[in-house]
Protein backbone atom coordinates (compact mmCIF):
# COMPACT_ATOMS: atom_id res chain seq x y z
CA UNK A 1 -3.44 -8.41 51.58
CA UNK A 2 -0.13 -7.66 53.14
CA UNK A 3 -1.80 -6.14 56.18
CA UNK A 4 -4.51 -8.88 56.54
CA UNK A 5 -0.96 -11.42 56.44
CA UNK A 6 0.75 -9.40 59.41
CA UNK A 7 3.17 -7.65 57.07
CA UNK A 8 2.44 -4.87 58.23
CA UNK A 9 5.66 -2.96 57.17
CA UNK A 10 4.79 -3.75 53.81
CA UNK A 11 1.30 -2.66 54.23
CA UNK A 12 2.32 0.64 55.09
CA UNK A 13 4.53 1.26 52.21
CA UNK A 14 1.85 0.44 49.75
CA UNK A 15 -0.41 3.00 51.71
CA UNK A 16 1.75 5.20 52.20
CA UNK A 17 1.97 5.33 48.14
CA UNK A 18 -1.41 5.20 47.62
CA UNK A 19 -2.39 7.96 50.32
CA UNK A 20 0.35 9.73 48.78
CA UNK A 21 -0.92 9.79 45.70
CA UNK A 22 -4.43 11.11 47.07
CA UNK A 23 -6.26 7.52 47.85
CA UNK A 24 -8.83 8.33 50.28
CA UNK A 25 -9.21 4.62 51.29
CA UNK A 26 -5.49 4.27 51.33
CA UNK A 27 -5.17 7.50 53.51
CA UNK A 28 -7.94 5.69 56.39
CA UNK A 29 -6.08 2.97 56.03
CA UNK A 30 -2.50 4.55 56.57
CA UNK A 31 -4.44 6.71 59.74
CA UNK A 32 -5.71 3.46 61.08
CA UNK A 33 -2.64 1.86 60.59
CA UNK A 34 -0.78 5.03 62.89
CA UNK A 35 -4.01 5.02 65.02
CA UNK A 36 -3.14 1.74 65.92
CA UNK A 37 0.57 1.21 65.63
CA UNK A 38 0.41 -1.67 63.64
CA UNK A 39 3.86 -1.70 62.12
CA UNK A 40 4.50 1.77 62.64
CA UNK A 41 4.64 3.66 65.81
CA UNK A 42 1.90 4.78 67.20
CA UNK A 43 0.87 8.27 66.38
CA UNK A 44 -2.79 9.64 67.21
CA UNK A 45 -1.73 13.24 65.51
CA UNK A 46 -0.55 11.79 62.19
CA UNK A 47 -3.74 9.42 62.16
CA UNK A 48 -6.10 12.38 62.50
CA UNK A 49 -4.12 13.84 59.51
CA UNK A 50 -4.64 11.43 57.16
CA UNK A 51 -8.00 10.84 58.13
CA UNK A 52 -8.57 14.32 57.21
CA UNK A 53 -7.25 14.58 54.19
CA UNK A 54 -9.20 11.32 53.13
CA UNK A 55 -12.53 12.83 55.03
CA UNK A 56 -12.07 16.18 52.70
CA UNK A 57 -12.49 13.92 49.66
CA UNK A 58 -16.04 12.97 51.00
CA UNK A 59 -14.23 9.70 52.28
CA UNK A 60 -17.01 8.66 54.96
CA UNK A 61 -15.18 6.34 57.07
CA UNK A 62 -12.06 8.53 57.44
CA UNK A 63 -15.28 11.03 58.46
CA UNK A 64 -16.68 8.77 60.83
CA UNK A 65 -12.90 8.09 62.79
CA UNK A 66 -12.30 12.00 62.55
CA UNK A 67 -16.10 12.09 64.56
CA UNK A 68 -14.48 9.27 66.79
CA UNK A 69 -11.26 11.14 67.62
CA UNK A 70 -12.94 14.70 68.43
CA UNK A 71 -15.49 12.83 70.53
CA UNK A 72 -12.64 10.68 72.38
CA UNK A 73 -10.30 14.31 72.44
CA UNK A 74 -7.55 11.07 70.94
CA UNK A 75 -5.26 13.11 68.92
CA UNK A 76 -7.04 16.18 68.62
CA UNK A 77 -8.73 18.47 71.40
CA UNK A 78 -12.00 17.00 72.30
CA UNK A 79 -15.09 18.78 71.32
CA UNK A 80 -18.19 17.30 70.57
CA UNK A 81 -19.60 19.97 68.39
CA UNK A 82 -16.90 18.84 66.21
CA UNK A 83 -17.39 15.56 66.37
CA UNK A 84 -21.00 16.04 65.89
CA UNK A 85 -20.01 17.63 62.32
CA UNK A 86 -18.02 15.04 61.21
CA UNK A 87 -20.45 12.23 62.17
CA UNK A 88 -23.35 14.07 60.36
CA UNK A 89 -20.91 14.54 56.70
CA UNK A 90 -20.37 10.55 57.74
CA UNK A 91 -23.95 9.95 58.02
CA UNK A 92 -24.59 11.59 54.25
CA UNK A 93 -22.09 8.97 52.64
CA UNK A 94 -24.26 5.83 54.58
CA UNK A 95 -22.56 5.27 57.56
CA UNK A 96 -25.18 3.96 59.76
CA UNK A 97 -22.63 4.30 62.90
CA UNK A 98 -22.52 8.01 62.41
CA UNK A 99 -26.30 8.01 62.87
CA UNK A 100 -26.45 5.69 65.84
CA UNK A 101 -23.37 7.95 67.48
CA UNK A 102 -25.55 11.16 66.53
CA UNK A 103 -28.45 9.40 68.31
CA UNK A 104 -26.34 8.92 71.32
CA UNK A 105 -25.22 12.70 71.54
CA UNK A 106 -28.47 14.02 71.22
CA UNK A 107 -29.99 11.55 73.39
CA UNK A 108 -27.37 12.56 76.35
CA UNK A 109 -27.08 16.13 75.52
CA UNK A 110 -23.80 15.92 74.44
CA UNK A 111 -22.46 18.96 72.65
CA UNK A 112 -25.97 20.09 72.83
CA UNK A 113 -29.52 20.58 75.06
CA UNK A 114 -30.81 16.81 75.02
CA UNK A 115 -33.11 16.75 72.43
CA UNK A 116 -35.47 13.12 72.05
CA UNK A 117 -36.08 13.84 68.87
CA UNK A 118 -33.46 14.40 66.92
CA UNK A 119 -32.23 11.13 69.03
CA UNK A 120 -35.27 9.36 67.82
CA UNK A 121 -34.60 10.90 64.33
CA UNK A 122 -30.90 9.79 64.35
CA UNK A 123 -31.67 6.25 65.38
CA UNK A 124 -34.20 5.73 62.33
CA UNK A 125 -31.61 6.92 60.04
CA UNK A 126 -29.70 3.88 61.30
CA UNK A 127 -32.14 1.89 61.22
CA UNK A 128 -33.22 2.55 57.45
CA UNK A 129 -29.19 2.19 56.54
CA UNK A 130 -28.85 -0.89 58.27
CA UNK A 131 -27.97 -0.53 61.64
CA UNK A 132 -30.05 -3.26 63.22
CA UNK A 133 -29.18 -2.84 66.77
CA UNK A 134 -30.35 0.82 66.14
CA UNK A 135 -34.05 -0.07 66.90
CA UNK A 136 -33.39 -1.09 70.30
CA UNK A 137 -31.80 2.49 71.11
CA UNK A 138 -34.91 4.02 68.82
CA UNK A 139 -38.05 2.05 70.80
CA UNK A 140 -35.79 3.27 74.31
CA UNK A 141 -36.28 6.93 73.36
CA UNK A 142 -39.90 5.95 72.30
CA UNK A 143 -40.63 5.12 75.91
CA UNK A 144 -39.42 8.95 76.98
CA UNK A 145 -41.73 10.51 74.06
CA UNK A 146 -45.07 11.90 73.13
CA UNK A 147 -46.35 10.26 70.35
CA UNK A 148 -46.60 13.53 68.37
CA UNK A 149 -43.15 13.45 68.83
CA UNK A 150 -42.25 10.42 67.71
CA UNK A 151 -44.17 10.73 64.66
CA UNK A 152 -42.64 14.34 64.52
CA UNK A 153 -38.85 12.40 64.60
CA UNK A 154 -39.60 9.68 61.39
CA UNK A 155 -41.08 12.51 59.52
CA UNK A 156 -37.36 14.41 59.99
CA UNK A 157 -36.12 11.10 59.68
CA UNK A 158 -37.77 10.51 56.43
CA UNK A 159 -36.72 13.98 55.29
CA UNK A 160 -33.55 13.75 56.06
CA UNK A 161 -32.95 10.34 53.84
CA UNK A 162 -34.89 11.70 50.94
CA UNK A 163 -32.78 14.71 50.99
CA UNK A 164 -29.58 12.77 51.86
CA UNK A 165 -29.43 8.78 50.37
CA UNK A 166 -30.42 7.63 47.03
């Protein structure tokens, strides 16, 4: 509430305590909060920190802004492989913007060969976790495929959820 109010030095000071204490929320919140430099001076280095000690607790959306930061090279060396990793650990807690970046990187060979399907694959996972704007980037790659590989794509797609989301 304090942060939402503009207090933001008070914000920080309950989590700080919280992240302290091993909050993973209150640890993204803290790294956003140093991402940003809302109330505190900017620090990219001390964001990806607590991001990763909230993303080693399984915390998805510190995952997802670890993904961010290795893809933007923003207060850590950029490497897409990297980023790539933490996007897919993202992706298993629900994040349908980890899929839809995964999409991207595959789709533009980024960190890897360009590879349609696992583009197409990617952008059904967001799809089927909510990301409606995914489709649009999914029926794009469509137009670039085979249809055995399309269908080859939502079968991994499929896969992937059954093995991945409840």
């Amino acid at each position: 509430m304090a942060y939402e109010e503009g207090d933001y030095a008070k914000a920080a000071s309950y989590y700080r305590k919280a992240a302290e204490g091993g909050h993973a929320p209150a640890q993204t919140d803290l790294g956003d909060m140093y991402y940003a430099g809302d109330g505190i001076t900017r620090n990219r280095q001390k964001a990806a920190s607590w991001y990763m000690k909230a993303a080693e607790q399984q915390y998805g959306p510190a995952q997802l802004r670890l993904g961010q930061m290795h893809f933007d090279g923003e207060g850590v060396a950029q490497h897409y492989h990297e980023a790539a990793e933490w996007y897919r650990r993202a992706a298993k807690t629900g994040l349908p913007e980890a899929a839809v970046e995964l999409a991207y990187m595959y789709a533009e060979g980024l960190g890897a060969p360009v590879d349609l399907i696992q583009a197409h694959k990617w952008a059904n996972v967001a799809t089927a976790l909510g990301f409606d704007e995914a489709s649009e980037a999914r029926e794009s790659l469509a137009t670039l495929m085979s249809s055995d590989e399309i269908s080859e794509a939502q079968m991994r797609a499929q896969d992937w959820l059954g093995a991945h989301i409840d």
